[in-house]
Structures are given as structure tokens and as C-alpha cells.
PDB file of N, CA and C in Angstrom:
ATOM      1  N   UNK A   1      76.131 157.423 199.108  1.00  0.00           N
ATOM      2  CA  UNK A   1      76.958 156.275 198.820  1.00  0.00           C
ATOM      3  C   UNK A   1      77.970 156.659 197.741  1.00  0.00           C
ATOM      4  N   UNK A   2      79.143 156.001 198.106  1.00  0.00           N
ATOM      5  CA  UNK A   2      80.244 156.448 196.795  1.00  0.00           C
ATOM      6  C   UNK A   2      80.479 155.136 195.807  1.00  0.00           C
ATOM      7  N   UNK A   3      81.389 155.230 194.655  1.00  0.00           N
ATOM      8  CA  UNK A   3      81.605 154.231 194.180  1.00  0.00           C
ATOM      9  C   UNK A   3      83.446 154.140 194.330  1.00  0.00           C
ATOM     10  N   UNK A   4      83.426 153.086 194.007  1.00  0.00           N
ATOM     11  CA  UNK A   4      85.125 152.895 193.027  1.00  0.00           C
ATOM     12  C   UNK A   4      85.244 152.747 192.064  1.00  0.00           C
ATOM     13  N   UNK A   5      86.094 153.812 191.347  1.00  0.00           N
ATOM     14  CA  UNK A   5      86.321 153.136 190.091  1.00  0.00           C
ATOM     15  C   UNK A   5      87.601 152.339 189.977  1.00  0.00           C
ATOM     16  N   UNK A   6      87.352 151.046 189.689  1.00  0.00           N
ATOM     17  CA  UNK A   6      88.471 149.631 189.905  1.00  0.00           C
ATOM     18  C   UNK A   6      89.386 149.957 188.940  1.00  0.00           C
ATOM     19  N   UNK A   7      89.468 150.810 187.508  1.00  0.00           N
ATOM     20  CA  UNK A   7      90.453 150.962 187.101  1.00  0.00           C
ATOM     21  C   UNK A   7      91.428 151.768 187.609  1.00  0.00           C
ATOM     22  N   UNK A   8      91.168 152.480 188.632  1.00  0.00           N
ATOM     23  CA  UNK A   8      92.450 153.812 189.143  1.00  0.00           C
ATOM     24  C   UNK A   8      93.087 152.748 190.085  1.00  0.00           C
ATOM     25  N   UNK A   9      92.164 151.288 190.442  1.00  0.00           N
ATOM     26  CA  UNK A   9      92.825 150.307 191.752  1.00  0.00           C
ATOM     27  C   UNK A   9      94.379 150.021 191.191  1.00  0.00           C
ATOM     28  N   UNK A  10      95.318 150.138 191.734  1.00  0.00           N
ATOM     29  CA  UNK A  10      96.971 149.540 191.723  1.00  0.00           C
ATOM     30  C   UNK A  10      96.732 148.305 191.956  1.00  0.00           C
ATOM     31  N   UNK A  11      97.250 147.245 191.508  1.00  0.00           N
ATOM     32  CA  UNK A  11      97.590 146.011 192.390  1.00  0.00           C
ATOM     33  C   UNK A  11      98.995 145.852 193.115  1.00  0.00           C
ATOM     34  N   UNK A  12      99.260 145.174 193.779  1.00  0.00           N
ATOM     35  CA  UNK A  12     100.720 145.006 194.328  1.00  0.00           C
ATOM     36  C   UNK A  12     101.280 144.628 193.219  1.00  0.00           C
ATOM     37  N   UNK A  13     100.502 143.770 192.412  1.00  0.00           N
ATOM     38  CA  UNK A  13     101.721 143.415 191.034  1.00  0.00           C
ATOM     39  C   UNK A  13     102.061 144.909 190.365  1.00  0.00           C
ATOM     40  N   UNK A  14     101.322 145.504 190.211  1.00  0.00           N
ATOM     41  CA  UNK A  14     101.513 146.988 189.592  1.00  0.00           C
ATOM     42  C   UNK A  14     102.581 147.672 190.124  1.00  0.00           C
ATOM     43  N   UNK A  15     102.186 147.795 191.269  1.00  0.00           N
ATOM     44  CA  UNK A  15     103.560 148.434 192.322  1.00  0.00           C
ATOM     45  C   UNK A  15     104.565 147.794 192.257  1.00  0.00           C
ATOM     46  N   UNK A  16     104.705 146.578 192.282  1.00  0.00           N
ATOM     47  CA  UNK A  16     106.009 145.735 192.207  1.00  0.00           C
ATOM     48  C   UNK A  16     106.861 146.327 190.686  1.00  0.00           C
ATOM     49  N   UNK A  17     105.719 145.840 189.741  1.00  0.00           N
ATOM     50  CA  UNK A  17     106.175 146.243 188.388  1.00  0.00           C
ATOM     51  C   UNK A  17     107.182 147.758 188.368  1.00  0.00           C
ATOM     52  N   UNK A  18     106.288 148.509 188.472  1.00  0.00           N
ATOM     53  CA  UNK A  18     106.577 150.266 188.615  1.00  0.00           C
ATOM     54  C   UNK A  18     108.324 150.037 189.686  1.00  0.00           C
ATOM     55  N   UNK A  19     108.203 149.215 190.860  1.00  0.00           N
ATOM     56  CA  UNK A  19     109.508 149.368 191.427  1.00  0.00           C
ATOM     57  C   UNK A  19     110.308 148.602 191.166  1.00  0.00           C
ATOM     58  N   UNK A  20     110.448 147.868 189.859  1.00  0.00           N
ATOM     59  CA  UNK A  20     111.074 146.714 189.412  1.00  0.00           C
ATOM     60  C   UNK A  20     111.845 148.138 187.884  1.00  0.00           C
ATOM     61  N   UNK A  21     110.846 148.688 187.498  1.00  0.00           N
ATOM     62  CA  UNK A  21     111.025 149.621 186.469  1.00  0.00           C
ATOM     63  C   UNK A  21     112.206 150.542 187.219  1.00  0.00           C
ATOM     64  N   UNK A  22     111.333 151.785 188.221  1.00  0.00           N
ATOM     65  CA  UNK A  22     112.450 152.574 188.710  1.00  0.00           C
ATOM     66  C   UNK A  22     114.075 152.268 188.778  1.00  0.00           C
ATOM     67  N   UNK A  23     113.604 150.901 189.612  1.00  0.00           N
ATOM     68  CA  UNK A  23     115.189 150.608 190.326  1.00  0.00           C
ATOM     69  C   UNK A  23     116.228 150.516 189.454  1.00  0.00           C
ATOM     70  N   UNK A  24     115.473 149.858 187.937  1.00  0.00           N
ATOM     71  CA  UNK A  24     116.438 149.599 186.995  1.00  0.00           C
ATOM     72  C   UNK A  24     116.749 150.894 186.556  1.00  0.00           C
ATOM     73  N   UNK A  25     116.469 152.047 186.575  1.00  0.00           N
ATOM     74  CA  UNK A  25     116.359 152.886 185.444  1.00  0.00           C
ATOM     75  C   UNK A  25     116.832 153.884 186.415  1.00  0.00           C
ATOM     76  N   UNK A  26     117.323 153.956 188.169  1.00  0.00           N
ATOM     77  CA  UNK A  26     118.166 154.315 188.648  1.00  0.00           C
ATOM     78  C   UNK A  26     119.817 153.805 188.423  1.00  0.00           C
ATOM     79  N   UNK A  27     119.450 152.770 188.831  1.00  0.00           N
ATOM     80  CA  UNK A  27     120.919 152.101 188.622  1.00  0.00           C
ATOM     81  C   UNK A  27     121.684 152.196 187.115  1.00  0.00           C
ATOM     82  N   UNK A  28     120.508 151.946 186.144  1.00  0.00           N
ATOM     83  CA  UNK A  28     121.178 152.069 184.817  1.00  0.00           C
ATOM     84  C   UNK A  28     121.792 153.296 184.541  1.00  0.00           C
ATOM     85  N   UNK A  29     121.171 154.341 185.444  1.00  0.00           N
ATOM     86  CA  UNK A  29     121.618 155.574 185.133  1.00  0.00           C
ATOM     87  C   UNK A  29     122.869 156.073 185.220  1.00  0.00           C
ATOM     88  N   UNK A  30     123.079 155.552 187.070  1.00  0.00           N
ATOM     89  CA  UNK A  30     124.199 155.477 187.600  1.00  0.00           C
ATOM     90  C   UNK A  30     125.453 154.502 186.797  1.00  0.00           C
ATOM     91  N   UNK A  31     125.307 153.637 186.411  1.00  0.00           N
ATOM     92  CA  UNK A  31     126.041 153.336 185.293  1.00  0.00           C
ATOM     93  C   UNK A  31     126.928 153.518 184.305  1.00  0.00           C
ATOM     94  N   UNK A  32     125.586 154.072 183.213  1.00  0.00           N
ATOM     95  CA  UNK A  32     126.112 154.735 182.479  1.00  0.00           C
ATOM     96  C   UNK A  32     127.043 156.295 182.555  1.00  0.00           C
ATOM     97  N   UNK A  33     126.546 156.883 183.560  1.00  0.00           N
ATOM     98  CA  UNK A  33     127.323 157.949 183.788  1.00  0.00           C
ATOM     99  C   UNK A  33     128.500 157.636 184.345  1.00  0.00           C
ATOM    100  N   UNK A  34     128.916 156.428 184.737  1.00  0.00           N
ATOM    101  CA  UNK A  34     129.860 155.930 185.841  1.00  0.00           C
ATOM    102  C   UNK A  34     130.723 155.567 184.234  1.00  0.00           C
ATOM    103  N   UNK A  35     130.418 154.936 183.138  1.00  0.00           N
ATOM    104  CA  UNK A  35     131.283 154.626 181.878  1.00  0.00           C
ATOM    105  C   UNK A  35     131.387 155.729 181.003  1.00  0.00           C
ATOM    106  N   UNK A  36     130.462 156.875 181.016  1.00  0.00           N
ATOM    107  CA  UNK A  36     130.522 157.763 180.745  1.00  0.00           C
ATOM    108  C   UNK A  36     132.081 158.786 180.970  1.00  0.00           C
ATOM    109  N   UNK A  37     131.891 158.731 182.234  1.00  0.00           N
ATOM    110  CA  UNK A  37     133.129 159.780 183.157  1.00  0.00           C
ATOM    111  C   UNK A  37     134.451 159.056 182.994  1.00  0.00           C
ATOM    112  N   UNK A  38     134.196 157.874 182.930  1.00  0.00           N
ATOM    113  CA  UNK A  38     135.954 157.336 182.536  1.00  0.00           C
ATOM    114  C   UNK A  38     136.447 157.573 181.134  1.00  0.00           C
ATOM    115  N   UNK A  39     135.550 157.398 180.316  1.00  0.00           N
ATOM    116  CA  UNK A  39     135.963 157.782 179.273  1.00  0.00           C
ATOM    117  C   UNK A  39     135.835 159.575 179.293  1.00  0.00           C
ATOM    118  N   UNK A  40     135.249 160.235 179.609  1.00  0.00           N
ATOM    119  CA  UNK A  40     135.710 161.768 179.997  1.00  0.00           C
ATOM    120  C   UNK A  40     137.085 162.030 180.324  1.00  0.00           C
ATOM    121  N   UNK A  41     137.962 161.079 180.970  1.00  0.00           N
ATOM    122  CA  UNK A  41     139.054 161.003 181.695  1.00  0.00           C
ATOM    123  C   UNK A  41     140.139 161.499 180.534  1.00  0.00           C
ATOM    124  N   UNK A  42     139.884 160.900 179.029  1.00  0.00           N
ATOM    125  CA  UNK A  42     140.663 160.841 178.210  1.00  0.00           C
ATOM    126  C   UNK A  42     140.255 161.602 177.126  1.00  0.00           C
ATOM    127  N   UNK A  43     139.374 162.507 177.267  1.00  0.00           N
ATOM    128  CA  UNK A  43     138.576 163.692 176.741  1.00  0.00           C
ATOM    129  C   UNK A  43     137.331 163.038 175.544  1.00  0.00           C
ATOM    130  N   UNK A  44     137.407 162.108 175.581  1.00  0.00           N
ATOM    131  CA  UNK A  44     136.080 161.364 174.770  1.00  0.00           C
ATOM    132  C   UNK A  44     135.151 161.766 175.768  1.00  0.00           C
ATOM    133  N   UNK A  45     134.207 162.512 174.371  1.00  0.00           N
ATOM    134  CA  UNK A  45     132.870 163.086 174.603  1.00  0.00           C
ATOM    135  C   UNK A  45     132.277 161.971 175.503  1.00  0.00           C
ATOM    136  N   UNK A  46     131.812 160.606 175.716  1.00  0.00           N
ATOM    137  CA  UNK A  46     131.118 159.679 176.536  1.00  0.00           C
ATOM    138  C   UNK A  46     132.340 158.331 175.740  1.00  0.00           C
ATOM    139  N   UNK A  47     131.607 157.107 176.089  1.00  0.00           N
ATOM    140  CA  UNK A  47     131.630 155.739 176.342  1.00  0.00           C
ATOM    141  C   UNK A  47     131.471 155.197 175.130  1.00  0.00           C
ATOM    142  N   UNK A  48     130.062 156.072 174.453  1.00  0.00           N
ATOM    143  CA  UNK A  48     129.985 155.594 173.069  1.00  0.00           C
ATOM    144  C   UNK A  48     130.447 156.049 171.727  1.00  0.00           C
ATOM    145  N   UNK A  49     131.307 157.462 172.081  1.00  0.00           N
ATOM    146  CA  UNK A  49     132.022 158.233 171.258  1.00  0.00           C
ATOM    147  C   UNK A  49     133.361 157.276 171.435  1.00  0.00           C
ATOM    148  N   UNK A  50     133.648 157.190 172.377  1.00  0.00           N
ATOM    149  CA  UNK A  50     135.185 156.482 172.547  1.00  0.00           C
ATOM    150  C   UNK A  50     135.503 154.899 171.764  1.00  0.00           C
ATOM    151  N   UNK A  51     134.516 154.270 171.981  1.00  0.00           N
ATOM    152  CA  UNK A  51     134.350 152.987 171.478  1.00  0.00           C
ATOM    153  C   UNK A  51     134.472 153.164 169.889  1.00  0.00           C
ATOM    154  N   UNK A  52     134.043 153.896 169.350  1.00  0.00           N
ATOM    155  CA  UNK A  52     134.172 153.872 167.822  1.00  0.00           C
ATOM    156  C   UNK A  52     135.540 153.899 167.565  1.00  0.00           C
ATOM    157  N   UNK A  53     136.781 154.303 168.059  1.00  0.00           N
ATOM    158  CA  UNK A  53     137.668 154.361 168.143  1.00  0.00           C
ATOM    159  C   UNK A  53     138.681 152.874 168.039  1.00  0.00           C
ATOM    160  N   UNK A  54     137.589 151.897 168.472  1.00  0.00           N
ATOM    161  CA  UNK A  54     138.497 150.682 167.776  1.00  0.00           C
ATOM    162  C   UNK A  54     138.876 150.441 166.798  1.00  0.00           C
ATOM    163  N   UNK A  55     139.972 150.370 166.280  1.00  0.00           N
ATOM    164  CA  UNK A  55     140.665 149.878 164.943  1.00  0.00           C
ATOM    165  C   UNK A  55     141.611 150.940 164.512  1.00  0.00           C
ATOM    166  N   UNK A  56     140.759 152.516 164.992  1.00  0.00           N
ATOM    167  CA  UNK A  56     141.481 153.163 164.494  1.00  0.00           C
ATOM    168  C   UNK A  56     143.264 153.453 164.141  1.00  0.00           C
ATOM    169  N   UNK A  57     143.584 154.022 163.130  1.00  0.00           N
ATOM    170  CA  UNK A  57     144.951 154.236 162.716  1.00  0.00           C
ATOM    171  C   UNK A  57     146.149 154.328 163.886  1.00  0.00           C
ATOM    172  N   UNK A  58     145.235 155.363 164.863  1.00  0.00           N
ATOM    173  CA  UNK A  58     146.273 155.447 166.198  1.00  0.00           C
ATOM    174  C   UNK A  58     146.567 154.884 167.305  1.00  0.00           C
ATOM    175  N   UNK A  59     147.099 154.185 167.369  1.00  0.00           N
ATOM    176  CA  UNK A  59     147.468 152.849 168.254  1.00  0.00           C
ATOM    177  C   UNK A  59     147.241 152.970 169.722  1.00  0.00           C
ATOM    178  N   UNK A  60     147.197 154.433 170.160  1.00  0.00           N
ATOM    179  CA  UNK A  60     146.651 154.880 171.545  1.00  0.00           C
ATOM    180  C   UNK A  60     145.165 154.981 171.808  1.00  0.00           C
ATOM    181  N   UNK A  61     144.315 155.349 170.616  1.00  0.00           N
ATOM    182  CA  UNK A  61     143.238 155.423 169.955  1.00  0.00           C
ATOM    183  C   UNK A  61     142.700 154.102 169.775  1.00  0.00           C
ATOM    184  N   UNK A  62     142.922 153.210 169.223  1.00  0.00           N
ATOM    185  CA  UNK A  62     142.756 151.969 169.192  1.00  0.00           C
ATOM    186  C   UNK A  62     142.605 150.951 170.230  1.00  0.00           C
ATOM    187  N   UNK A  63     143.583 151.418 170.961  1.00  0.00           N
ATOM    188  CA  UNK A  63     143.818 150.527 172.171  1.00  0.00           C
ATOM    189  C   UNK A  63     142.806 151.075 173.264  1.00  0.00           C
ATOM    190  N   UNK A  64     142.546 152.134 173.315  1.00  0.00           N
ATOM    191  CA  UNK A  64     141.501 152.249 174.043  1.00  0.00           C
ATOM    192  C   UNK A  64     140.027 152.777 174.099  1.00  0.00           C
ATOM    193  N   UNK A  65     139.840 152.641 173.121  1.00  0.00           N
ATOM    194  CA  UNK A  65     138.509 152.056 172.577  1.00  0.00           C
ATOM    195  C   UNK A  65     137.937 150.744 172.859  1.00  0.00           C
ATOM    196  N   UNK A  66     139.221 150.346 172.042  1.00  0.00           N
ATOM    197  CA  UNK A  66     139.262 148.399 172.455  1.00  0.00           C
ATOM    198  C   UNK A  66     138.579 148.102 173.962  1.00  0.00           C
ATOM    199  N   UNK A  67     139.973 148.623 174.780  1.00  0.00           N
ATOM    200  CA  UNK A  67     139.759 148.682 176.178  1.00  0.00           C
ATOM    201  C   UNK A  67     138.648 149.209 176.773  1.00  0.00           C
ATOM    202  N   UNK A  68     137.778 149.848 176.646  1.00  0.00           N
ATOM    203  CA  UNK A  68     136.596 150.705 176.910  1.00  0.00           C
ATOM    204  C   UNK A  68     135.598 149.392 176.372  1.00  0.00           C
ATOM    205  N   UNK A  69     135.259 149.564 175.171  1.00  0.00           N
ATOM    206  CA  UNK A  69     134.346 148.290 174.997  1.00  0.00           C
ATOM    207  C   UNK A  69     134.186 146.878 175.709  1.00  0.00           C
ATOM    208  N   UNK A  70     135.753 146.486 175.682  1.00  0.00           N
ATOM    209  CA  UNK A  70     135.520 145.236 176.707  1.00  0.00           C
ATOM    210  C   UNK A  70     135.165 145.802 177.923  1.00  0.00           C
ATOM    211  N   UNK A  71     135.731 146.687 178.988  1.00  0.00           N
ATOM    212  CA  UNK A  71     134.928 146.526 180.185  1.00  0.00           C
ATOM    213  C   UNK A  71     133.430 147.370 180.080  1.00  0.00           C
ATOM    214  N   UNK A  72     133.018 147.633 179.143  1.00  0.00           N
ATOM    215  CA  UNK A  72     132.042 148.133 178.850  1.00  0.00           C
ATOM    216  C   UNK A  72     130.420 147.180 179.116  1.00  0.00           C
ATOM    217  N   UNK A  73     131.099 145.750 178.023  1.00  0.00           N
ATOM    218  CA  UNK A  73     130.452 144.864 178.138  1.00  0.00           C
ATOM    219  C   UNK A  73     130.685 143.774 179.448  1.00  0.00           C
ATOM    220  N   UNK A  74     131.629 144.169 180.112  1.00  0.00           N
ATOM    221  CA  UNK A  74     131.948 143.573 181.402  1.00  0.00           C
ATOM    222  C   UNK A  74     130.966 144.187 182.504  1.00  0.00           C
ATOM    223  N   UNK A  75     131.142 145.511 182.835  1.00  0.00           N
ATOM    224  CA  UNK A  75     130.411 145.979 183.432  1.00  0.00           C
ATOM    225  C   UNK A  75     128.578 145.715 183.164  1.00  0.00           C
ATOM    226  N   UNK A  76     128.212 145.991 182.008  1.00  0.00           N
ATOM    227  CA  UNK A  76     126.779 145.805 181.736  1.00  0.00           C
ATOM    228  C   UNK A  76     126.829 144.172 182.332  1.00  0.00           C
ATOM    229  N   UNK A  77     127.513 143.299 181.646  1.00  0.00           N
ATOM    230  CA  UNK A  77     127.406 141.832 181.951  1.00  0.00           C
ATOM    231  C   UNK A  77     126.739 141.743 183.307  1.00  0.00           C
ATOM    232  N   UNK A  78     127.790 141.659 184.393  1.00  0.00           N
ATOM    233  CA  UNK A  78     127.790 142.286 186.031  1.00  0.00           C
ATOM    234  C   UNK A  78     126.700 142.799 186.238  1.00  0.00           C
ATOM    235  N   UNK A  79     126.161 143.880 186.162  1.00  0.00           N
ATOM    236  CA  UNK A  79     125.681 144.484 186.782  1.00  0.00           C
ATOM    237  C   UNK A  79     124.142 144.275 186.503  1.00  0.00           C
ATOM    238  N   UNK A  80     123.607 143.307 184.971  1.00  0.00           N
ATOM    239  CA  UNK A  80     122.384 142.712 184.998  1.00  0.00           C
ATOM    240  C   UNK A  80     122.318 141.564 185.434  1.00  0.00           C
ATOM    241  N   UNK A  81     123.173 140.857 185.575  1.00  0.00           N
ATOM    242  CA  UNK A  81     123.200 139.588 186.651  1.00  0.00           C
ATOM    243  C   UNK A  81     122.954 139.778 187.869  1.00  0.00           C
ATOM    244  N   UNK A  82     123.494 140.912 188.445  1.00  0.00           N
ATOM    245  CA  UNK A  82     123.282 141.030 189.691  1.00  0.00           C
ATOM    246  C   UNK A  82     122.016 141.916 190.054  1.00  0.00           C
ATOM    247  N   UNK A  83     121.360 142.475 189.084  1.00  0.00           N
ATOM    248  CA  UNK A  83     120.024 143.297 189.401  1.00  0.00           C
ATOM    249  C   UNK A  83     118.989 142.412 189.144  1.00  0.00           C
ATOM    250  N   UNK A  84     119.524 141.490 188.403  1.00  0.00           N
ATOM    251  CA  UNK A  84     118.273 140.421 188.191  1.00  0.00           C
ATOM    252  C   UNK A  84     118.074 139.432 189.688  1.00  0.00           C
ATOM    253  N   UNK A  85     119.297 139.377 190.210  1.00  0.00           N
ATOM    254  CA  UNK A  85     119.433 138.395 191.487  1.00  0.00           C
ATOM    255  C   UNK A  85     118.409 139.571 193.093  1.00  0.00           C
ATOM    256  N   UNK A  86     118.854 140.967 192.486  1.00  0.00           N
ATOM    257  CA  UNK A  86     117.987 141.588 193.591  1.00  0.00           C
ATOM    258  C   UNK A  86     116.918 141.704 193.408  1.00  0.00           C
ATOM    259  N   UNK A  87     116.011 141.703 192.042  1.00  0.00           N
ATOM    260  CA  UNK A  87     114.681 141.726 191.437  1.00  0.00           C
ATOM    261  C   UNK A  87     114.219 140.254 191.711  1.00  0.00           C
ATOM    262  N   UNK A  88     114.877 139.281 192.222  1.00  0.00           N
ATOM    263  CA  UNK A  88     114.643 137.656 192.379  1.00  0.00           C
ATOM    264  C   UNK A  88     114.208 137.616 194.360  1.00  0.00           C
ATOM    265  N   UNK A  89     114.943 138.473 194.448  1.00  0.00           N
ATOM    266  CA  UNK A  89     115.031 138.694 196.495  1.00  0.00           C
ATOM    267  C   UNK A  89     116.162 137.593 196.514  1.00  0.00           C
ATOM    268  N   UNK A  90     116.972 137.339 195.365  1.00  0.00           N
ATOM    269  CA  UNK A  90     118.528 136.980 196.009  1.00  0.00           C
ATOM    270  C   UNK A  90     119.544 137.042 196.549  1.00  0.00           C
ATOM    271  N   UNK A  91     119.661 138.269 196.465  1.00  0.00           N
ATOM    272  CA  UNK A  91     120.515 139.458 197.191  1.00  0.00           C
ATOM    273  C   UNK A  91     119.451 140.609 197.538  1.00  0.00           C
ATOM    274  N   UNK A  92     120.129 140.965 198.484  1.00  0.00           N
ATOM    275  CA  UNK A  92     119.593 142.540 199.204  1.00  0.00           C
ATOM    276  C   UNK A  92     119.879 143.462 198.220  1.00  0.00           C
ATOM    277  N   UNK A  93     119.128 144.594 197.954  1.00  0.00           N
ATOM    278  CA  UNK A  93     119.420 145.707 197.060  1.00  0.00           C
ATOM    279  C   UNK A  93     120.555 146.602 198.163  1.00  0.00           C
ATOM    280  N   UNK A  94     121.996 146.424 197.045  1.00  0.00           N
ATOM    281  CA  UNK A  94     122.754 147.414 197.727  1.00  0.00           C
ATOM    282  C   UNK A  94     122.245 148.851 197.229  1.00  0.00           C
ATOM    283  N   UNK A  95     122.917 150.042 198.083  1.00  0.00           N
ATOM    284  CA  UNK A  95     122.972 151.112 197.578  1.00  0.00           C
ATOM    285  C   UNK A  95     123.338 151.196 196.197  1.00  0.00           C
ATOM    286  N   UNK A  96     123.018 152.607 195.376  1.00  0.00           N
ATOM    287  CA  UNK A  96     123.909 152.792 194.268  1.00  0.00           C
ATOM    288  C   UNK A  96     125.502 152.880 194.488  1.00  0.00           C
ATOM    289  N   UNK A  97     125.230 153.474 195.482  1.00  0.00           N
ATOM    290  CA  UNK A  97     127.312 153.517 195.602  1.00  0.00           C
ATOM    291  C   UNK A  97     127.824 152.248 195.922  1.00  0.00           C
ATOM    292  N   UNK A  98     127.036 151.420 197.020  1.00  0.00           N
ATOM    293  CA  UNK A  98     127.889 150.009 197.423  1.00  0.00           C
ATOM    294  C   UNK A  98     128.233 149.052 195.495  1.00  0.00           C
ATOM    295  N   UNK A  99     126.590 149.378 194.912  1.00  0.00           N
ATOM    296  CA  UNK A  99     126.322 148.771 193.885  1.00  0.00           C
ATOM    297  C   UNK A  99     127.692 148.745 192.960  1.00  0.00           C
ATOM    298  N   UNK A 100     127.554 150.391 192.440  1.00  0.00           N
ATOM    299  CA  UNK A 100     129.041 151.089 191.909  1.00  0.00           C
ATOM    300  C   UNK A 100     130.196 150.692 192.072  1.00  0.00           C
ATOM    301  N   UNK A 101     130.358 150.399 193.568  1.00  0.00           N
ATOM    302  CA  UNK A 101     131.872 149.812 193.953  1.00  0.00           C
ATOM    303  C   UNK A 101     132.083 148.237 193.869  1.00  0.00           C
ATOM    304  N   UNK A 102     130.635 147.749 193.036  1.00  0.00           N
ATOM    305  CA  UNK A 102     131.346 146.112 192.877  1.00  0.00           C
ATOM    306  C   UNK A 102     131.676 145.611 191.560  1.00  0.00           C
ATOM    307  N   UNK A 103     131.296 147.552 190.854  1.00  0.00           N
ATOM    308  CA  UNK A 103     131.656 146.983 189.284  1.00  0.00           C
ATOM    309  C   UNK A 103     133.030 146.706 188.810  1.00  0.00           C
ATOM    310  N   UNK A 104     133.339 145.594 187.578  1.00  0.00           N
ATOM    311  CA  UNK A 104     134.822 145.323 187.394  1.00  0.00           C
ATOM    312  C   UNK A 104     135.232 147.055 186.901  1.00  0.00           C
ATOM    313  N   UNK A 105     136.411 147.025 187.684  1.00  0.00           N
ATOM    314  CA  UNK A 105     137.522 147.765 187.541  1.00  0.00           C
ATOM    315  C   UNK A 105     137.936 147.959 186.117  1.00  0.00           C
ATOM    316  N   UNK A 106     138.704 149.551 185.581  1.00  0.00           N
ATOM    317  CA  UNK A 106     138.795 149.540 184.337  1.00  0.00           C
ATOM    318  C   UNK A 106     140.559 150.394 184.411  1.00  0.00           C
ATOM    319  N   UNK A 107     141.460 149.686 183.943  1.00  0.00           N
ATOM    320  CA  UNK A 107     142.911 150.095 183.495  1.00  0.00           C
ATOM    321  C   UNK A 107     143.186 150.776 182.199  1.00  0.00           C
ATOM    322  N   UNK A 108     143.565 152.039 182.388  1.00  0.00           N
ATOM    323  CA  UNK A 108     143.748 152.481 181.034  1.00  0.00           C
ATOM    324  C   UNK A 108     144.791 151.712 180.308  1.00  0.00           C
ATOM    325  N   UNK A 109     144.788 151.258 178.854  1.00  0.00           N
ATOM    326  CA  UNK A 109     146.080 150.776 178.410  1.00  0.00           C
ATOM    327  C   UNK A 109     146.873 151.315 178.235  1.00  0.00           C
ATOM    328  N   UNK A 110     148.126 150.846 178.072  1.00  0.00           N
ATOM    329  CA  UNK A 110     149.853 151.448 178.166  1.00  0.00           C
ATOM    330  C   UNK A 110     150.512 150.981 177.368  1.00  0.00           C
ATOM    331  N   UNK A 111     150.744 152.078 176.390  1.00  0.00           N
ATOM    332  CA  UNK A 111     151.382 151.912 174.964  1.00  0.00           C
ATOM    333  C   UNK A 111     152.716 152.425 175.032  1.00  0.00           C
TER     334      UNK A 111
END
């Protein structure tokens, strides 16, 4: 005769949990590397190097920092609203790329 041991048992809540974890921590990934690379565009090391750059002295510098932060917090805004609506079964989980392509759009400023 064998036994179980009930602590190695998963529950579906467990599993749910664990794929409630992943999904976020895919997508967040994709994300951040996605705010990451735009600001690469303009040779800032990342997203959060660039942002410090608000206020600064240089008005090109300034301005887009500025600009980076707001859609910064635009994008995060978005994109936990809408992971919370697929973690709800409100929406279908898009792909990362469909996901990617519904984030707000970002314009460099023009000084």
C-alpha cells in the first residue's frame, strides 16, 4: 500500500495562482523592455535613466524625460487595467505581441 503526502497535492487554486504570477511577470517583462528600447532610441541607458532627466538644464533633455515619464505611466496605467480584465476572464489573453501593439503610442518631442 502507498501513501500521499497531501502537502506535495497542488490545488487548482495553486495552479491558477502560479499562472496568474507567470503571465504577469511575462508580460511585465515584455514591457518593460518595450520602454526600455525607446528610450535606447535616444541613447539613454533604459526608461529609468532617461526619466531623471526631467527638469534638467537642457531643454531637449528635459523635454524628454518629461515625455518618457508621462507615457511611461500611460503605458503601465493600460496595460494593468487590461491584465487585470484578462486575470477576471474579461477579455481573452492576447498574445504578447497583439498585447504590445495596444500599448499608447509614444512621440518623441520637437524642440
Amino acid at each position: 500500500m502507498w501513501t500521499v503526502d497531501l502537502s506535495k497535492v497542488v490545488t487548482a487554486e495553486q495552479k491558477a495562482a502560479e499562472a496568474r504570477v507567470a503571465l504577469q511577470a511575462q508580460y511585465s517583462a515584455a514591457i518593460q523592455a518595450h520602454l526600455d528600447a525607446k528610450a535606447r532610441e535616444r541613447q539613454y541607458d533604459g526608461i529609468q535613466t532617461a526619466i531623471t532627466y526631467r527638469g534638467d538644464p537642457n531643454p531637449q533633455f528635459s523635454a524628454e524625460g518629461d515625455a518618457l515619464f508621462a507615457w511611461r505611466s500611460a503605458v503601465w496605467t493600460y496595460s494593468t487595467a487590461e491584465l487585470v480584465k484578462v486575470l477576471a476572464g474579461e477579455r481573452a489573453q492576447p498574445s504578447v505581441e497583439e498585447f504590445m501593439a495596444e500599448l499608447p503610442a509614444f512621440q518623441w518631442p520637437q524642440l
